[in-house]
Every structure is written in C-alpha cells, then in structure tokens.
C-alpha atoms as a PDB file:
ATOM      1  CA  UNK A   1       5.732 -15.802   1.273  1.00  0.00           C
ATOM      2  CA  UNK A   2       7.866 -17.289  -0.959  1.00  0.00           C
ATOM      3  CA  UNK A   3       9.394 -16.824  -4.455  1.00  0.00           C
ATOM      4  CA  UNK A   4       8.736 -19.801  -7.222  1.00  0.00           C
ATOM      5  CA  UNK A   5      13.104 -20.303  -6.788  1.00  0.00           C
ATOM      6  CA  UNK A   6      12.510 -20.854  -3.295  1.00  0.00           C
ATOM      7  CA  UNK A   7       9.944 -23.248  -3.545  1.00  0.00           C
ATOM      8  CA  UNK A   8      11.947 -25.157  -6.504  1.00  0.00           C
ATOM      9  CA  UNK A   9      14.674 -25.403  -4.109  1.00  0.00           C
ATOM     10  CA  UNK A  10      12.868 -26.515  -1.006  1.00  0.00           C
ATOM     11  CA  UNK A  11      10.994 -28.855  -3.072  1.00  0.00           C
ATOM     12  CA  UNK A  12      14.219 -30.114  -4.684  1.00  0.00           C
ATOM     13  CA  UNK A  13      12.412 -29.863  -8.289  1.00  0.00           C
ATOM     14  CA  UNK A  14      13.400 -27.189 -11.231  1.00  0.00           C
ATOM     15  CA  UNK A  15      12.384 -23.411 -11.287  1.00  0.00           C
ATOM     16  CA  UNK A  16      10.206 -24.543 -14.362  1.00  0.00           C
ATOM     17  CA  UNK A  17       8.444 -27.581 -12.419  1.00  0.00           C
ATOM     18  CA  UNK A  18       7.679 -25.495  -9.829  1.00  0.00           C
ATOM     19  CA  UNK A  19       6.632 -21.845 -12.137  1.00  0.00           C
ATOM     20  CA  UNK A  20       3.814 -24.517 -13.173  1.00  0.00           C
ATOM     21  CA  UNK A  21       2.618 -26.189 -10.105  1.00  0.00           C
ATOM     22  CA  UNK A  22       2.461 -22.302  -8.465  1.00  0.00           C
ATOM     23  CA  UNK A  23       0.424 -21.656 -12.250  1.00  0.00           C
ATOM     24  CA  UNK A  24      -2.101 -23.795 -11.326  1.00  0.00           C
ATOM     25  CA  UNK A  25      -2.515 -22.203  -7.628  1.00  0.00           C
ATOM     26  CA  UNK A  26      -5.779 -20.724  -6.801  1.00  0.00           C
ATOM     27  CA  UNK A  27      -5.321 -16.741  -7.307  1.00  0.00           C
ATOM     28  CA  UNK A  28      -5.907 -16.695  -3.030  1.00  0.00           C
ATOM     29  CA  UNK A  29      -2.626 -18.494  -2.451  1.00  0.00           C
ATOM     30  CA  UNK A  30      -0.817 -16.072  -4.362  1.00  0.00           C
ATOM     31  CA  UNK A  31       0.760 -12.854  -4.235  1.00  0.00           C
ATOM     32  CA  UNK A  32       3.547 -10.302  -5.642  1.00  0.00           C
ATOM     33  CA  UNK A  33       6.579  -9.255  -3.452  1.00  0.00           C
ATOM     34  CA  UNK A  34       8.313  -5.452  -3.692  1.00  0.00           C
ATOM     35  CA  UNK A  35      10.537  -6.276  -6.714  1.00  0.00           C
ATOM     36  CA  UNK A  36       6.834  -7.835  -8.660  1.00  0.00           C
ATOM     37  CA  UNK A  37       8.121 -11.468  -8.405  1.00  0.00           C
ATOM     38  CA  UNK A  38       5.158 -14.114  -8.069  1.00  0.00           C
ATOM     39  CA  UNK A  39       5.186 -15.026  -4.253  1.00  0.00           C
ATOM     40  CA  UNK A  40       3.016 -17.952  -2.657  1.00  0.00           C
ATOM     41  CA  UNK A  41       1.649 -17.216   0.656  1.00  0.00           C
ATOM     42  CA  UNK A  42       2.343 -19.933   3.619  1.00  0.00           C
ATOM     43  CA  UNK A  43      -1.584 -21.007   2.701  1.00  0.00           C
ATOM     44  CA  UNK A  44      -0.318 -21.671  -0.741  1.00  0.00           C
ATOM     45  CA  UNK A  45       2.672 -23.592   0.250  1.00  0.00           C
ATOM     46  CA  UNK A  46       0.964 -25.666   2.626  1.00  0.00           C
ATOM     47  CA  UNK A  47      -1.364 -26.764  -0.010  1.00  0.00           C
ATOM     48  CA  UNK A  48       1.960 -27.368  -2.352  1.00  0.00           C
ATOM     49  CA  UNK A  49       3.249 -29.242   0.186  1.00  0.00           C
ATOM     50  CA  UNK A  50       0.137 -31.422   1.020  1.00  0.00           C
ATOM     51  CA  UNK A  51      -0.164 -31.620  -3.210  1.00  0.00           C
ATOM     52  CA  UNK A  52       3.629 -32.985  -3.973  1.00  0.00           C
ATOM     53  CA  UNK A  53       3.623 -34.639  -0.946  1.00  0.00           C
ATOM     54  CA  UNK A  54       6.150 -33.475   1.062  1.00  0.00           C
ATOM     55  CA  UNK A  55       4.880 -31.956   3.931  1.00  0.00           C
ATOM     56  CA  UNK A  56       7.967 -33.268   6.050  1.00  0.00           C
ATOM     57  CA  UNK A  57       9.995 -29.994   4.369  1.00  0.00           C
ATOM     58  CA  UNK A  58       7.935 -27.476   6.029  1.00  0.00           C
ATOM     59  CA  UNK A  59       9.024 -28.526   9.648  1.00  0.00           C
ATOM     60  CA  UNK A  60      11.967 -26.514   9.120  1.00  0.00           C
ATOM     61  CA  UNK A  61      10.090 -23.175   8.562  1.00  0.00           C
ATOM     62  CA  UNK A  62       8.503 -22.087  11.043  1.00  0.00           C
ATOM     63  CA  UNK A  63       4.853 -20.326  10.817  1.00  0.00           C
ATOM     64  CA  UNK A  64       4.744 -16.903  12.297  1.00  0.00           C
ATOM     65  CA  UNK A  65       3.779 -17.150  15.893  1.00  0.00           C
ATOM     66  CA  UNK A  66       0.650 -15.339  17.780  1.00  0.00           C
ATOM     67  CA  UNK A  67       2.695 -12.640  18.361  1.00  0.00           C
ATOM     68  CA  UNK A  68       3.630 -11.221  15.510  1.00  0.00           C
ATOM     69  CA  UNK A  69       0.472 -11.783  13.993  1.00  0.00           C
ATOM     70  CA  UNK A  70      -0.724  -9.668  16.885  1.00  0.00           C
ATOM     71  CA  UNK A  71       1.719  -7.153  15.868  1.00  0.00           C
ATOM     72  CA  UNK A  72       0.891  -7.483  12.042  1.00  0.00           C
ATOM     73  CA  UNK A  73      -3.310  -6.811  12.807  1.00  0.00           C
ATOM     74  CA  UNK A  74      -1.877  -3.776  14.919  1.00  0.00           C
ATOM     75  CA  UNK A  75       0.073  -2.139  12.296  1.00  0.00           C
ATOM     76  CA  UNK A  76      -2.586  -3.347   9.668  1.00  0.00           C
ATOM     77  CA  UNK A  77      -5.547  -1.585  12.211  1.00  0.00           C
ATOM     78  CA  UNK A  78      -3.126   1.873  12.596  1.00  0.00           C
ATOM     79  CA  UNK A  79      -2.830   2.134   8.533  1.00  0.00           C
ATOM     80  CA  UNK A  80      -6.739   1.424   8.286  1.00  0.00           C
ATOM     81  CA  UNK A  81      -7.299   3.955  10.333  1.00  0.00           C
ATOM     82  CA  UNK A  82      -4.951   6.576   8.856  1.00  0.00           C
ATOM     83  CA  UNK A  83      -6.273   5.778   5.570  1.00  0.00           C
ATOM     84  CA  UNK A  84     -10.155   6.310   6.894  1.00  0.00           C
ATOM     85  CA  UNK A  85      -8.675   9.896   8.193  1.00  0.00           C
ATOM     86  CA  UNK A  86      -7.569  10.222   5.007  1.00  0.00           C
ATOM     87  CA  UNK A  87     -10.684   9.497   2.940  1.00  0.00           C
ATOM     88  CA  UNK A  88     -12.579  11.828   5.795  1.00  0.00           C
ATOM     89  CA  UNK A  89     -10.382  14.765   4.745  1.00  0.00           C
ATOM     90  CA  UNK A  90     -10.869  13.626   0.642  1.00  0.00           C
ATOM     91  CA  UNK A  91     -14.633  13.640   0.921  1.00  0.00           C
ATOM     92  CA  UNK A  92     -14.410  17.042   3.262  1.00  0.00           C
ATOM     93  CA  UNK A  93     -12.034  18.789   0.194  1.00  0.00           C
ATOM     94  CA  UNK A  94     -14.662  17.187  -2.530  1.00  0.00           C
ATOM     95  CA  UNK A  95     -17.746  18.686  -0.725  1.00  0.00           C
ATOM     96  CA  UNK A  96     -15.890  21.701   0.061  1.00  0.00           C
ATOM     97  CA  UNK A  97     -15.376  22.171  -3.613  1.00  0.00           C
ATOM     98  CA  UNK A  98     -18.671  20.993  -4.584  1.00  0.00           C
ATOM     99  CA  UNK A  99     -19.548  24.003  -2.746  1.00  0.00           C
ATOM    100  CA  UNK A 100     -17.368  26.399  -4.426  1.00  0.00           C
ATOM    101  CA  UNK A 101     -18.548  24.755  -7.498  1.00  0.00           C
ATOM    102  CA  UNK A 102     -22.037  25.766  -7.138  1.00  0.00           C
ATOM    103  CA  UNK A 103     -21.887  28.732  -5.771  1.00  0.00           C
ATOM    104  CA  UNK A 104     -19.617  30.251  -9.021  1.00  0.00           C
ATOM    105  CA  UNK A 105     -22.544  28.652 -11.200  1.00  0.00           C
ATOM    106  CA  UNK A 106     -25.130  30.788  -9.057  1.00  0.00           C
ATOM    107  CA  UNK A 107     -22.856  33.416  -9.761  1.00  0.00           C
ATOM    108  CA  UNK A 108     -22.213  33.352 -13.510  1.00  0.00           C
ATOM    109  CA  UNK A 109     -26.466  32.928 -14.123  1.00  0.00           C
ATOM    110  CA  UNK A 110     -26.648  36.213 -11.951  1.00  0.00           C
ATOM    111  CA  UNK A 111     -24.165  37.785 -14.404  1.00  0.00           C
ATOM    112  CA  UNK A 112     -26.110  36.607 -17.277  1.00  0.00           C
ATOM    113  CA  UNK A 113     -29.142  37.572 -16.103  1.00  0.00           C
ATOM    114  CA  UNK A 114     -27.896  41.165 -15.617  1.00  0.00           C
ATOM    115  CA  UNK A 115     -26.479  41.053 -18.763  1.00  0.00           C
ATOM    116  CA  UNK A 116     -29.186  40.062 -20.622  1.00  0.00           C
ATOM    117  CA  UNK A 117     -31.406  43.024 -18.234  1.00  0.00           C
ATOM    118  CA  UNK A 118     -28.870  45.499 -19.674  1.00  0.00           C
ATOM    119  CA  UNK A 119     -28.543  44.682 -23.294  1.00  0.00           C
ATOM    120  CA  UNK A 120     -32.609  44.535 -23.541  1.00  0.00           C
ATOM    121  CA  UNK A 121     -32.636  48.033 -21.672  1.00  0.00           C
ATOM    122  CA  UNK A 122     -30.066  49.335 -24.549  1.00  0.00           C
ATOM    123  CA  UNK A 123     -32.744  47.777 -27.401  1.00  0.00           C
ATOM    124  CA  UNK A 124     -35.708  49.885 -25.771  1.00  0.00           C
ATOM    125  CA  UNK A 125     -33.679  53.589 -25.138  1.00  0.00           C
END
C-alpha cells in the first residue's frame, strides 16, 4: 500500500495530480493506513501505473513473494479463528442471559400472581 505522496513521487507528478487520479480509483483499490491516510493497494497502483502509463516504475518495487503471502493467510486464518472463539463465547453469554432473563420474568408473574391471591383473600375476610 501506498500513500497518495508516495505515489506523486514515484509518478514524478504533484500530491494534487495524484489526490485526483487515486479520487477516481474504484473503492476496491483503496484503503486507509494506521494514521487514516488514503492508501492504494498494489492492485490499485498497478492499474495507476497501466492508466498514466508508466508501468516501467514499478520494476523497482517488488510484489510480496509466495511466502509471505503464505505467512499473511496464516496470521489472517489464526485471527479468524480467535475471533469465531470469540463470537462462540458472545452468543454462549447472550443465551446464558437470555436464560436468566426469562426465568426472573417467570418469577416476577409468580409474585404477582400471589399477590394478587393475597390481596383478593384480604377483600373476602
């Protein structure tokens, strides 16, 4: 990924050239970094490229090899996972209090039906 002042100064063209060529970018080539700076993913700078022209300046870059990308899907397969625990263990605490939930509204219609059995006793003595 890179920021639109990286891309003005690989393409050799102003921050303002470029803020408006990455504008006009399909949302799917685009992303935001940590800091919530527009970012264009490698698919999106490819396409820049291919659009301006200048393909020749991405032979310096180089694409991220098998491996890493291998290492990327693993770490992107552990968080899936730990985030599928996680949602297991939400929707165990939600029927868990569910539960609870019903079982104080069982309660309170009990109480009010002994209440009202007590206050029509009191009418009839």
């Amino acid at each position: 990924m890179l920021t639109v002042k990286e891309l003005a100064e690989l393409f050799g063209i102003s921050r303002q050239a470029m803020r408006k060529h990455a504008d006009n970018l399909e949302p799917t080539y685009l992303a935001k970094n940590s800091q919530g700076y527009k970012t264009v993913l490698w698919s999106g700078v490819l396409h820049l490229a291919d659009k301006l022209g200048r393909a020749e300046l991405l032979e310096a870059f180089e694409l991220p090899d098998a491996a890493s990308s291998d290492s990327i899907e693993t770490k992107l397969f552990a968080q899936l996972q730990q985030k599928d625990a996680q949602i297991e263990q939400l929707q165990s605490l939600l029927a868990q209090q569910q539960k609870l939930l019903d079982q104080q509204q069982q309660l309170t219609l009990q109480v009010n039906k002994q209440i009202l059995l007590l206050t029509s006793q009191e009418h009839f003595s």
